[in-house]
PDB file of N, CA and C in Angstrom:
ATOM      1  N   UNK A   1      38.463 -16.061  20.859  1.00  0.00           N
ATOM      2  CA  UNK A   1      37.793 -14.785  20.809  1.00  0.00           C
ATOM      3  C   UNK A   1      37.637 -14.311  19.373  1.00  0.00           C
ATOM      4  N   UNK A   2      38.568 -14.651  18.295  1.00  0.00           N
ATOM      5  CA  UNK A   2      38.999 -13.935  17.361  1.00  0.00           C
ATOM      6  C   UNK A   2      37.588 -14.933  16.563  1.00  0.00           C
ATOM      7  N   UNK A   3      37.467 -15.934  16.650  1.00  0.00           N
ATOM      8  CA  UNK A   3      36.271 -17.046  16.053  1.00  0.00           C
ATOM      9  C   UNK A   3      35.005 -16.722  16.258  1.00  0.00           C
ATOM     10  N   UNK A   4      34.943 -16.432  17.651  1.00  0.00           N
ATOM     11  CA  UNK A   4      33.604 -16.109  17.687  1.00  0.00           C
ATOM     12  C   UNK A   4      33.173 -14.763  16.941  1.00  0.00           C
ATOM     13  N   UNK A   5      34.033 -13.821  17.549  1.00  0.00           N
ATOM     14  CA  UNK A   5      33.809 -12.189  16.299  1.00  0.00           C
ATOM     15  C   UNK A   5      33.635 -12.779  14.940  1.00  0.00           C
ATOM     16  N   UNK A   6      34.280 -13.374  14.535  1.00  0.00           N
ATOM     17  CA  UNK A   6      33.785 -14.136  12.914  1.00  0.00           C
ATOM     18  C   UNK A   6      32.508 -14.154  12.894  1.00  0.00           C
ATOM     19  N   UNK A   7      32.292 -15.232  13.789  1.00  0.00           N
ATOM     20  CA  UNK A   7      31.059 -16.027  13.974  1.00  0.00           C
ATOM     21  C   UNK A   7      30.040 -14.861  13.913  1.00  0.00           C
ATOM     22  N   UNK A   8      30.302 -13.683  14.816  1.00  0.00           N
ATOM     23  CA  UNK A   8      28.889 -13.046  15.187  1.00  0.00           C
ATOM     24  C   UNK A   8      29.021 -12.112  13.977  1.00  0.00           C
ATOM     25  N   UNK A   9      30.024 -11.835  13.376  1.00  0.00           N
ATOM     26  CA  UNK A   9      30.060 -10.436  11.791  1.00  0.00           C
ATOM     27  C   UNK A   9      29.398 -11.729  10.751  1.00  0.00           C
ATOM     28  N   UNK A  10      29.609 -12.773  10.540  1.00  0.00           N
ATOM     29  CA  UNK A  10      28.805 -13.659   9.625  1.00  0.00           C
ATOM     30  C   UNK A  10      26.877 -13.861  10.128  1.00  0.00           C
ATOM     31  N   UNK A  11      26.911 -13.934  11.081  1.00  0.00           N
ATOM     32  CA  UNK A  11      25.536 -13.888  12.004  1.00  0.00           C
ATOM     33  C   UNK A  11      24.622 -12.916  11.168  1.00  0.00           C
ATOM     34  N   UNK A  12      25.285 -11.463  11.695  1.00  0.00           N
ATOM     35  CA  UNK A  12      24.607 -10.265  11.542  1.00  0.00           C
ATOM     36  C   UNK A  12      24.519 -10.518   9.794  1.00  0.00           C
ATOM     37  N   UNK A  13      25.149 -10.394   9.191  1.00  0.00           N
ATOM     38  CA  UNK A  13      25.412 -10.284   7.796  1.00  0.00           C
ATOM     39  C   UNK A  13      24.470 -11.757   7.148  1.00  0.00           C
ATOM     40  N   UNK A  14      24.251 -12.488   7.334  1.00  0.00           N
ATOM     41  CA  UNK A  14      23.428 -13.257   6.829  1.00  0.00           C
ATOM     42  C   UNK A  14      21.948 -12.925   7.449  1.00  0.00           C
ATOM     43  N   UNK A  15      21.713 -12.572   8.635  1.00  0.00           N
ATOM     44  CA  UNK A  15      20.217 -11.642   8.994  1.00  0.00           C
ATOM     45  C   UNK A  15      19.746 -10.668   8.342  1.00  0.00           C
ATOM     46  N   UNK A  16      20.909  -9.620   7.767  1.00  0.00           N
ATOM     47  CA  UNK A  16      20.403  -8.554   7.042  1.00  0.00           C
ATOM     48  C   UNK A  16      20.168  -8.969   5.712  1.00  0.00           C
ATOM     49  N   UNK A  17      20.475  -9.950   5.199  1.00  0.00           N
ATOM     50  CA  UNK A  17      19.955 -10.693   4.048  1.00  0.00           C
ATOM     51  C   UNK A  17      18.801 -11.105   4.196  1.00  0.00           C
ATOM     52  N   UNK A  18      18.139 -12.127   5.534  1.00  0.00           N
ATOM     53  CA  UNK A  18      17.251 -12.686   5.158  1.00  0.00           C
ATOM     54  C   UNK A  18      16.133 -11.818   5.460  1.00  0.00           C
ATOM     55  N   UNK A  19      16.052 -11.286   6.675  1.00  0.00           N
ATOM     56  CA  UNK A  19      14.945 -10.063   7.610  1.00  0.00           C
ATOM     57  C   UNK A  19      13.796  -9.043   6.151  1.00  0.00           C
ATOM     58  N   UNK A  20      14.633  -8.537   5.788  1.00  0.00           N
ATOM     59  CA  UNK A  20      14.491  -7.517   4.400  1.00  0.00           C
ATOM     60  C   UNK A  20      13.619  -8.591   3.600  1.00  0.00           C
ATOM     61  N   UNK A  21      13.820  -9.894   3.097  1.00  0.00           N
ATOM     62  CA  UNK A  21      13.006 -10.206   2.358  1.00  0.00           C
ATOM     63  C   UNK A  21      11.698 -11.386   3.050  1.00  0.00           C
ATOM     64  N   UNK A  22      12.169 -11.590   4.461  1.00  0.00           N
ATOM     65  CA  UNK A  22      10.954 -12.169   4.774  1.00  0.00           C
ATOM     66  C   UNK A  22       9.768 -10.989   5.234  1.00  0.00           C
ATOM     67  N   UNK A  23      10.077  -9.321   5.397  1.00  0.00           N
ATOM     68  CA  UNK A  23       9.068  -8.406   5.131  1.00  0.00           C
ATOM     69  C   UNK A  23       8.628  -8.089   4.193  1.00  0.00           C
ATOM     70  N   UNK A  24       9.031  -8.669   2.715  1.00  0.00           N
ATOM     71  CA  UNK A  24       8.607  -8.179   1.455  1.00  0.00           C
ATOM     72  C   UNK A  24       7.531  -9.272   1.197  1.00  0.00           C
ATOM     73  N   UNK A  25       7.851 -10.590   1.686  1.00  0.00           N
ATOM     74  CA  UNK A  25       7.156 -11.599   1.377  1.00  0.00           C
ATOM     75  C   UNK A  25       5.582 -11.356   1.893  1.00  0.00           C
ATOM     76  N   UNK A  26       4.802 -11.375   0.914  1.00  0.00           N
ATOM     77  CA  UNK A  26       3.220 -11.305   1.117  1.00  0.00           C
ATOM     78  C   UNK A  26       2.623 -12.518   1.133  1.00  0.00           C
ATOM     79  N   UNK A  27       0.805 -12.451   0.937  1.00  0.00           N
ATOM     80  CA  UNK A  27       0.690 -13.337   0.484  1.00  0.00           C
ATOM     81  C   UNK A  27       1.004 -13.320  -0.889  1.00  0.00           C
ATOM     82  N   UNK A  28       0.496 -14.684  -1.655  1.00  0.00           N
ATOM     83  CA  UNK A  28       0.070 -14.650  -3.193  1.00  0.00           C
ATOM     84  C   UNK A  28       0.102 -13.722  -4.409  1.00  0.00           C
ATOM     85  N   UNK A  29      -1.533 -13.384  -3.389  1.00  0.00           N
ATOM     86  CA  UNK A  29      -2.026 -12.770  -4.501  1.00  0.00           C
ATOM     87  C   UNK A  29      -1.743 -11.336  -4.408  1.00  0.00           C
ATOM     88  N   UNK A  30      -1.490 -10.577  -3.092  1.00  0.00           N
ATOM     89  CA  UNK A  30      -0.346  -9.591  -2.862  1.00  0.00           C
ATOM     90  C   UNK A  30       0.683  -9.859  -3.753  1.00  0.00           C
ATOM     91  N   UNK A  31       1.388 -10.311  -4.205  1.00  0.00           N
ATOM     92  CA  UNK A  31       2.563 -10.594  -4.352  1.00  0.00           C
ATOM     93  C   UNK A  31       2.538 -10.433  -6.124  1.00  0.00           C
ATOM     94  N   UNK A  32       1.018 -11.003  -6.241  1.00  0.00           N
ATOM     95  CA  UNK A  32       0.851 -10.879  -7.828  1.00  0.00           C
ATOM     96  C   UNK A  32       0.485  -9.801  -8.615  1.00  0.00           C
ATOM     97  N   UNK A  33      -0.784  -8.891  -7.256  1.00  0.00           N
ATOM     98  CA  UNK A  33      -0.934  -7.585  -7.765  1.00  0.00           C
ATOM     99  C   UNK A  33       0.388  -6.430  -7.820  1.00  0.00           C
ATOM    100  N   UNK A  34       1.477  -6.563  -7.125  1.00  0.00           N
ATOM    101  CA  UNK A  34       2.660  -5.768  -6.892  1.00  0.00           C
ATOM    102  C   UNK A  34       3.014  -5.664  -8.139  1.00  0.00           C
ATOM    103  N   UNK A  35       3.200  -7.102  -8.708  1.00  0.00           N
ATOM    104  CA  UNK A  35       4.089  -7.289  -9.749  1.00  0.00           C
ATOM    105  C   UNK A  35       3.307  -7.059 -10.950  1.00  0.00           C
ATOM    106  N   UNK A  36       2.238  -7.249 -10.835  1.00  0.00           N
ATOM    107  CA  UNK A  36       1.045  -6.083 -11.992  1.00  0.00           C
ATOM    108  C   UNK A  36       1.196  -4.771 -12.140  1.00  0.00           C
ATOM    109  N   UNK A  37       1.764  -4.359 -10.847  1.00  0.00           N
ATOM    110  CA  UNK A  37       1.595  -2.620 -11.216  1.00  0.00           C
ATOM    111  C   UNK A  37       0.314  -2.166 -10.229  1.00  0.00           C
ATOM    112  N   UNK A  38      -0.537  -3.142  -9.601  1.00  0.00           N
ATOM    113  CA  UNK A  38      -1.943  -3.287  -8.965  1.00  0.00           C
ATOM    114  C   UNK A  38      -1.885  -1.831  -7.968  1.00  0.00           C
ATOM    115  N   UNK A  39      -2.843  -0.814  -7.854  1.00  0.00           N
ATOM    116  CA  UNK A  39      -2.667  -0.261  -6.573  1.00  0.00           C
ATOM    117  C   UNK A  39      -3.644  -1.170  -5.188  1.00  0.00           C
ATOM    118  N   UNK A  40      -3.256  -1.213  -4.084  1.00  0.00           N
ATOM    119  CA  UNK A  40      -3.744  -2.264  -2.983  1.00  0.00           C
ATOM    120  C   UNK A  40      -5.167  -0.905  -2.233  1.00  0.00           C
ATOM    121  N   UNK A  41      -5.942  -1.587  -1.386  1.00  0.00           N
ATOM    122  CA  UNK A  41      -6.765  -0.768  -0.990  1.00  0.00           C
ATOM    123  C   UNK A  41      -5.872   0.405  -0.012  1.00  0.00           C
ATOM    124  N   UNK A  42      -5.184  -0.301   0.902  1.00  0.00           N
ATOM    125  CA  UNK A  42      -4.051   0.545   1.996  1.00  0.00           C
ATOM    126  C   UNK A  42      -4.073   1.335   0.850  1.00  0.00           C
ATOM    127  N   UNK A  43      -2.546   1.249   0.036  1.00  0.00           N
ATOM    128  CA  UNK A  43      -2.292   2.374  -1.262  1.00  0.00           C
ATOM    129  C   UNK A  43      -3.504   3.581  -1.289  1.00  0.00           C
ATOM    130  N   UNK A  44      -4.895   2.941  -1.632  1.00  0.00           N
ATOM    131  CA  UNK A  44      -5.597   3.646  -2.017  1.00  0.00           C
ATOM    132  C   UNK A  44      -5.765   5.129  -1.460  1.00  0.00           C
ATOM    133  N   UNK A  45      -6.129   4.236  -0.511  1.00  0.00           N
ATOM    134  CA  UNK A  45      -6.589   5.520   0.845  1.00  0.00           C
ATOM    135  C   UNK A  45      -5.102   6.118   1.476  1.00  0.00           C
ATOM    136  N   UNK A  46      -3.926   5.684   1.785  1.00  0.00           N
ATOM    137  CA  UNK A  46      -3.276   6.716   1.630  1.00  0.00           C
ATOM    138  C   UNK A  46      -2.853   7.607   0.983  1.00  0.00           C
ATOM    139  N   UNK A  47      -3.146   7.312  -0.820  1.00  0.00           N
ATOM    140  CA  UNK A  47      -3.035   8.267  -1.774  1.00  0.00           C
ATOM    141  C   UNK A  47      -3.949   9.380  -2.034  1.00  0.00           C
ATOM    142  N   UNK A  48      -5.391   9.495  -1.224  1.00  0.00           N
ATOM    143  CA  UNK A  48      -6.090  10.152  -0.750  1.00  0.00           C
ATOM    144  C   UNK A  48      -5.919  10.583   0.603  1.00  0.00           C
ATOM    145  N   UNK A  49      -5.554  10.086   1.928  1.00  0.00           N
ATOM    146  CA  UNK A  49      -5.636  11.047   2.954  1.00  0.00           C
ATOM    147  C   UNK A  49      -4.283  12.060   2.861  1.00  0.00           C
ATOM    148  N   UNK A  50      -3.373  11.407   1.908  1.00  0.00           N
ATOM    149  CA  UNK A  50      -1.995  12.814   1.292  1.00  0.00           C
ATOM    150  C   UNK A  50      -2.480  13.810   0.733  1.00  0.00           C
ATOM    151  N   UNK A  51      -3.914  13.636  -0.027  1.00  0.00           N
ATOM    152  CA  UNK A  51      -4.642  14.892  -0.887  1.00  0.00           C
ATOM    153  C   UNK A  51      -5.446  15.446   0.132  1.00  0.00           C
ATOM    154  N   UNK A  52      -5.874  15.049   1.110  1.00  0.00           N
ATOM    155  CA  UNK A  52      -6.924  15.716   2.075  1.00  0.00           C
ATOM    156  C   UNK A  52      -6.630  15.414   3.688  1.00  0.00           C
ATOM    157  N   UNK A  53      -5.852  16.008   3.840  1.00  0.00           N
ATOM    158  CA  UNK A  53      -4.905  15.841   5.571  1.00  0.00           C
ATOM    159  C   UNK A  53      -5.709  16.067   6.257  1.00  0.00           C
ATOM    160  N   UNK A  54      -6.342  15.173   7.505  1.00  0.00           N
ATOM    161  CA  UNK A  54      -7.458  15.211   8.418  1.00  0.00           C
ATOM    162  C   UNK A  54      -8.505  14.573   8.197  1.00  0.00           C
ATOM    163  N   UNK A  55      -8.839  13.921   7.217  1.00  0.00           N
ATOM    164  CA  UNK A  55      -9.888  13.395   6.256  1.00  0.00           C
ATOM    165  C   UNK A  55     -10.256  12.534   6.661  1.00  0.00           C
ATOM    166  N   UNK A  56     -11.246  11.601   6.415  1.00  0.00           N
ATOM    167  CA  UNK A  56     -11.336  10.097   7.056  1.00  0.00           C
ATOM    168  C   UNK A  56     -12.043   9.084   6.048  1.00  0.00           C
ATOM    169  N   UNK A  57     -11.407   8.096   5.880  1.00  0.00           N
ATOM    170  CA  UNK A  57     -12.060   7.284   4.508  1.00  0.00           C
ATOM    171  C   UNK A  57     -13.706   6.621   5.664  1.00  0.00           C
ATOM    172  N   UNK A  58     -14.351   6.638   4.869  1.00  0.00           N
ATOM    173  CA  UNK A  58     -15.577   5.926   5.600  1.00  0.00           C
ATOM    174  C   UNK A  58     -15.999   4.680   4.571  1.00  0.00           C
ATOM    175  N   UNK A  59     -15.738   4.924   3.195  1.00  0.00           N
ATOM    176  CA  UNK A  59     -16.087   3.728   2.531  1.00  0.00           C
ATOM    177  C   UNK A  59     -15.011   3.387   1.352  1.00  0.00           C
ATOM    178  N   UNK A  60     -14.516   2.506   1.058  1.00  0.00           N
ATOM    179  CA  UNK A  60     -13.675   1.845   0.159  1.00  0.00           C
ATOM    180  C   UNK A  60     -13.790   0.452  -0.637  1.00  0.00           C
ATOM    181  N   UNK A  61     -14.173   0.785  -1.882  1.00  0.00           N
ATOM    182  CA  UNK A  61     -14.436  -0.694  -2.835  1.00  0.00           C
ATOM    183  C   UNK A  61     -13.811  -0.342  -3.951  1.00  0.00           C
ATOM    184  N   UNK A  62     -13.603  -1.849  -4.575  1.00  0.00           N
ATOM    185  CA  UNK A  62     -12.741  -1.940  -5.764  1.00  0.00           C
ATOM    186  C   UNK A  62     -14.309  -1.902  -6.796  1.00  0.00           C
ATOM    187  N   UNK A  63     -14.214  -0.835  -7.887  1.00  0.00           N
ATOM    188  CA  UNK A  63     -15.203  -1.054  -8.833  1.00  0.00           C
ATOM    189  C   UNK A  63     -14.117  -1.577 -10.108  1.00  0.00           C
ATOM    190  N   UNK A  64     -14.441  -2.386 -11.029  1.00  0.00           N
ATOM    191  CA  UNK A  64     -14.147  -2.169 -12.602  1.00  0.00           C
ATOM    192  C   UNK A  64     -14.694  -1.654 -13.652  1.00  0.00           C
ATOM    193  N   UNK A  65     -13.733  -0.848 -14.030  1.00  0.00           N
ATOM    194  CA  UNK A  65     -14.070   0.167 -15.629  1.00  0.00           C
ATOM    195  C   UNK A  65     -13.138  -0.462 -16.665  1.00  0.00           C
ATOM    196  N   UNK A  66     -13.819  -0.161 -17.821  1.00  0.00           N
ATOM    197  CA  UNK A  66     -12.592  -0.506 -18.948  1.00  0.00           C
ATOM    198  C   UNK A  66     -11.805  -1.425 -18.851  1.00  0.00           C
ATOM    199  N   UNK A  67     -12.098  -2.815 -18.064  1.00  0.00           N
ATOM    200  CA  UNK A  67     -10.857  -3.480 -17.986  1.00  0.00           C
ATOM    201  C   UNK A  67     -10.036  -3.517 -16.809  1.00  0.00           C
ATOM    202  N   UNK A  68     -10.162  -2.721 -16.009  1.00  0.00           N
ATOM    203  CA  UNK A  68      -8.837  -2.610 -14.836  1.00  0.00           C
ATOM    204  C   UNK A  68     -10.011  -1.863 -13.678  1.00  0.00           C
ATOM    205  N   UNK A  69      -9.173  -2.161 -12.701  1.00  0.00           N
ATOM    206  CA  UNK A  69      -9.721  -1.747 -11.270  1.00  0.00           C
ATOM    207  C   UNK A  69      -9.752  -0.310 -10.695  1.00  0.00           C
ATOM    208  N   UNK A  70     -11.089   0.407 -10.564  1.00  0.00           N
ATOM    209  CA  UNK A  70     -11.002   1.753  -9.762  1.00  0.00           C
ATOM    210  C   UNK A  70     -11.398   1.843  -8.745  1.00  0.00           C
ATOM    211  N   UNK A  71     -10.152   2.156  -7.884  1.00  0.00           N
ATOM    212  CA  UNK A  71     -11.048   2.378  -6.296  1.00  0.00           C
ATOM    213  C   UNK A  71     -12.315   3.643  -6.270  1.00  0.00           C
ATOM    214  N   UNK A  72     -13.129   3.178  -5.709  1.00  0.00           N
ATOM    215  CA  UNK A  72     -14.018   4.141  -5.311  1.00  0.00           C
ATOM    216  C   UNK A  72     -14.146   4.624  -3.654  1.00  0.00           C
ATOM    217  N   UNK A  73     -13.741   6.010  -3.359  1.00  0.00           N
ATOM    218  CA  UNK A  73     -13.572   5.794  -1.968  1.00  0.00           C
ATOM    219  C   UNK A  73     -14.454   7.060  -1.144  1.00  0.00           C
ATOM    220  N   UNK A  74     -15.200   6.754  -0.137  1.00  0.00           N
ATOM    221  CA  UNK A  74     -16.153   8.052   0.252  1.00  0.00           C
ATOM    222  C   UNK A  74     -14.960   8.701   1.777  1.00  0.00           C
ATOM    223  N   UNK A  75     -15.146   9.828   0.978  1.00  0.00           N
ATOM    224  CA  UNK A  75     -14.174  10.577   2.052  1.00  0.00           C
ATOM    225  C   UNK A  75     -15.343  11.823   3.242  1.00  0.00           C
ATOM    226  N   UNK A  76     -14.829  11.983   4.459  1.00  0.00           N
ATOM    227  CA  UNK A  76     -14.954  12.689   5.256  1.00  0.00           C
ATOM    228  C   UNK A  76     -14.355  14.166   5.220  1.00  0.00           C
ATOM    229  N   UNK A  77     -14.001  15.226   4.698  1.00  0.00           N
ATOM    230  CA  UNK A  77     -13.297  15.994   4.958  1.00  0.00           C
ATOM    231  C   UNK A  77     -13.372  16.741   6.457  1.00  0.00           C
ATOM    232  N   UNK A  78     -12.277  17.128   6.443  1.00  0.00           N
ATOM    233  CA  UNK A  78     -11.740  17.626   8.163  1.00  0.00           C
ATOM    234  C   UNK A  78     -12.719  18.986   8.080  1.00  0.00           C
ATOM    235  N   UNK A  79     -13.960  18.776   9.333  1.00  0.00           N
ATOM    236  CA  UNK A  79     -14.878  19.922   9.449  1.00  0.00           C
ATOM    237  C   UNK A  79     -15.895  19.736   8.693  1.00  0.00           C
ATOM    238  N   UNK A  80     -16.278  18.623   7.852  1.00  0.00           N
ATOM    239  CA  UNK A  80     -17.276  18.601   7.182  1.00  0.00           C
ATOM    240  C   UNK A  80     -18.064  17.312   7.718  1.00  0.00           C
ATOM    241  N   UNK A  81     -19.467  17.748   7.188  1.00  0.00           N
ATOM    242  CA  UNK A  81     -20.712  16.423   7.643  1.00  0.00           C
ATOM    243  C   UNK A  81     -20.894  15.259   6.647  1.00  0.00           C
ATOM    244  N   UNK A  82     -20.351  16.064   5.505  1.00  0.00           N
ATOM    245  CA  UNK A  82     -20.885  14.978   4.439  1.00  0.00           C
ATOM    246  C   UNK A  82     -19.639  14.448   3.380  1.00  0.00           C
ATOM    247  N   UNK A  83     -20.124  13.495   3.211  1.00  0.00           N
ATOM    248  CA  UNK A  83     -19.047  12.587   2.313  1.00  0.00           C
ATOM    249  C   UNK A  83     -18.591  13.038   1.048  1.00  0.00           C
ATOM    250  N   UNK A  84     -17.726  12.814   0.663  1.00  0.00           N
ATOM    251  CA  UNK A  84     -17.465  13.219  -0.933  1.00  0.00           C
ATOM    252  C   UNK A  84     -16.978  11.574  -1.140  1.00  0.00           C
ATOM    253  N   UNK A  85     -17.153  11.502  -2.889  1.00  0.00           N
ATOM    254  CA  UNK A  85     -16.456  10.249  -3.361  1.00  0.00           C
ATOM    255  C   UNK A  85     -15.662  10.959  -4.420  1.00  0.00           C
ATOM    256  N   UNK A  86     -13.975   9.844  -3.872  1.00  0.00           N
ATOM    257  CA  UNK A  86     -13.169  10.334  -4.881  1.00  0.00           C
ATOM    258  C   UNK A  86     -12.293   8.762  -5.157  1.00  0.00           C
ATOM    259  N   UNK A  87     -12.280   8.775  -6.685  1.00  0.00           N
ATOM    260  CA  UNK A  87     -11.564   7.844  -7.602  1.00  0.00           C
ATOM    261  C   UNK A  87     -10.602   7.747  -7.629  1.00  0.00           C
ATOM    262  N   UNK A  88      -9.592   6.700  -7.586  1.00  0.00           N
ATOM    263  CA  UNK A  88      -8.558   6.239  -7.457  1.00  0.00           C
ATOM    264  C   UNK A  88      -8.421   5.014  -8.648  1.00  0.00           C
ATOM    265  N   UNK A  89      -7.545   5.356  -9.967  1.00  0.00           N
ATOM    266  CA  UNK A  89      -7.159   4.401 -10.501  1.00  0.00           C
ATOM    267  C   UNK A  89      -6.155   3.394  -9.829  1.00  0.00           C
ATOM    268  N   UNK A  90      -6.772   2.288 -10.362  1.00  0.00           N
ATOM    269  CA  UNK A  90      -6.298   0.816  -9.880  1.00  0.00           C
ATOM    270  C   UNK A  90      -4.844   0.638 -10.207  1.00  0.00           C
ATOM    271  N   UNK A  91      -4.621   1.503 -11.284  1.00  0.00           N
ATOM    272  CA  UNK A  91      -3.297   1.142 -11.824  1.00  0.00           C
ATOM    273  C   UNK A  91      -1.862   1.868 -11.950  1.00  0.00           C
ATOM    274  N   UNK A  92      -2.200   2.971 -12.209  1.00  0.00           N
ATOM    275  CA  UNK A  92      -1.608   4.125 -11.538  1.00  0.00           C
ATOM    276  C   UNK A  92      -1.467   4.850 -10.144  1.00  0.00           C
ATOM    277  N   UNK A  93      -2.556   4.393  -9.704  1.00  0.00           N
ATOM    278  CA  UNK A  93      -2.472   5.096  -8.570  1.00  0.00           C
ATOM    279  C   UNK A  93      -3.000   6.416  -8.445  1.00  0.00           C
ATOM    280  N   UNK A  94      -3.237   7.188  -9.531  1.00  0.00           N
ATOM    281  CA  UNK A  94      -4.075   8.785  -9.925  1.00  0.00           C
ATOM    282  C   UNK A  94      -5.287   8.642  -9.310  1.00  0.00           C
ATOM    283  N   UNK A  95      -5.489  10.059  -8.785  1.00  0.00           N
ATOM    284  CA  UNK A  95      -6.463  10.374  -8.176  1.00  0.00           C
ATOM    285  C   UNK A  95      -7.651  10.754  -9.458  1.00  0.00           C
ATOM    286  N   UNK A  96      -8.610  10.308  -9.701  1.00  0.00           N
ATOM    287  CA  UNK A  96      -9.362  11.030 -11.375  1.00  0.00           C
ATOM    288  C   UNK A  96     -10.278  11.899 -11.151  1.00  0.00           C
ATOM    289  N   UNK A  97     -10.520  12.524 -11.815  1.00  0.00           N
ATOM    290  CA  UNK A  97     -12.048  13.671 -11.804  1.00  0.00           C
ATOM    291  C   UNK A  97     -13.127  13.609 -11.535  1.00  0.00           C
TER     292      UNK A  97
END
């Protein structure tokens, strides 16, 4: 009895090791933009529907400026007909003017 309790506290304890990093594991090139600092499209648009609660992204593309990536994203606001576009640096993550 006393072996197997071993057995199953070593079990658990080597799962919580591996579980945690086979969810971190992306692909690639995920994996390469992270470690850039990259913001991802997901990122994008949740860093906008936090600025505009109810909102609805309708369009999302990666443009480049200066060198680095700006999301460009057309938003819905809650009660409204028409779109607005709002910028999202690629690298920071800032919402821009």
């Amino acid at each position: 009895m006393k072996r197997s309790l071993s057995f199953l506290f070593a079990l658990i304890v080597s799962l919580n090791a591996v579980v945690p990093s086979m969810n971190a594991a992306g692909t690639a090139r995920e994996n390469k933009r992270l470690q850039e600092g990259k913001i991802t499209k997901n990122e994008a648009e949740h860093i906008v529907l936090q600025k505009f609660p109810g909102a609805k992204v309708t369009k999302c593309e990666l443009n480049t400026s200066k060198g680095h990536g700006i999301w460009v994203l057309e938003v819905t606001k809650a009660g409204a007909n028409t779109a607005s576009k709002v910028q999202v640096d690629g690298r920071s993550g800032k919402m821009l003017p």
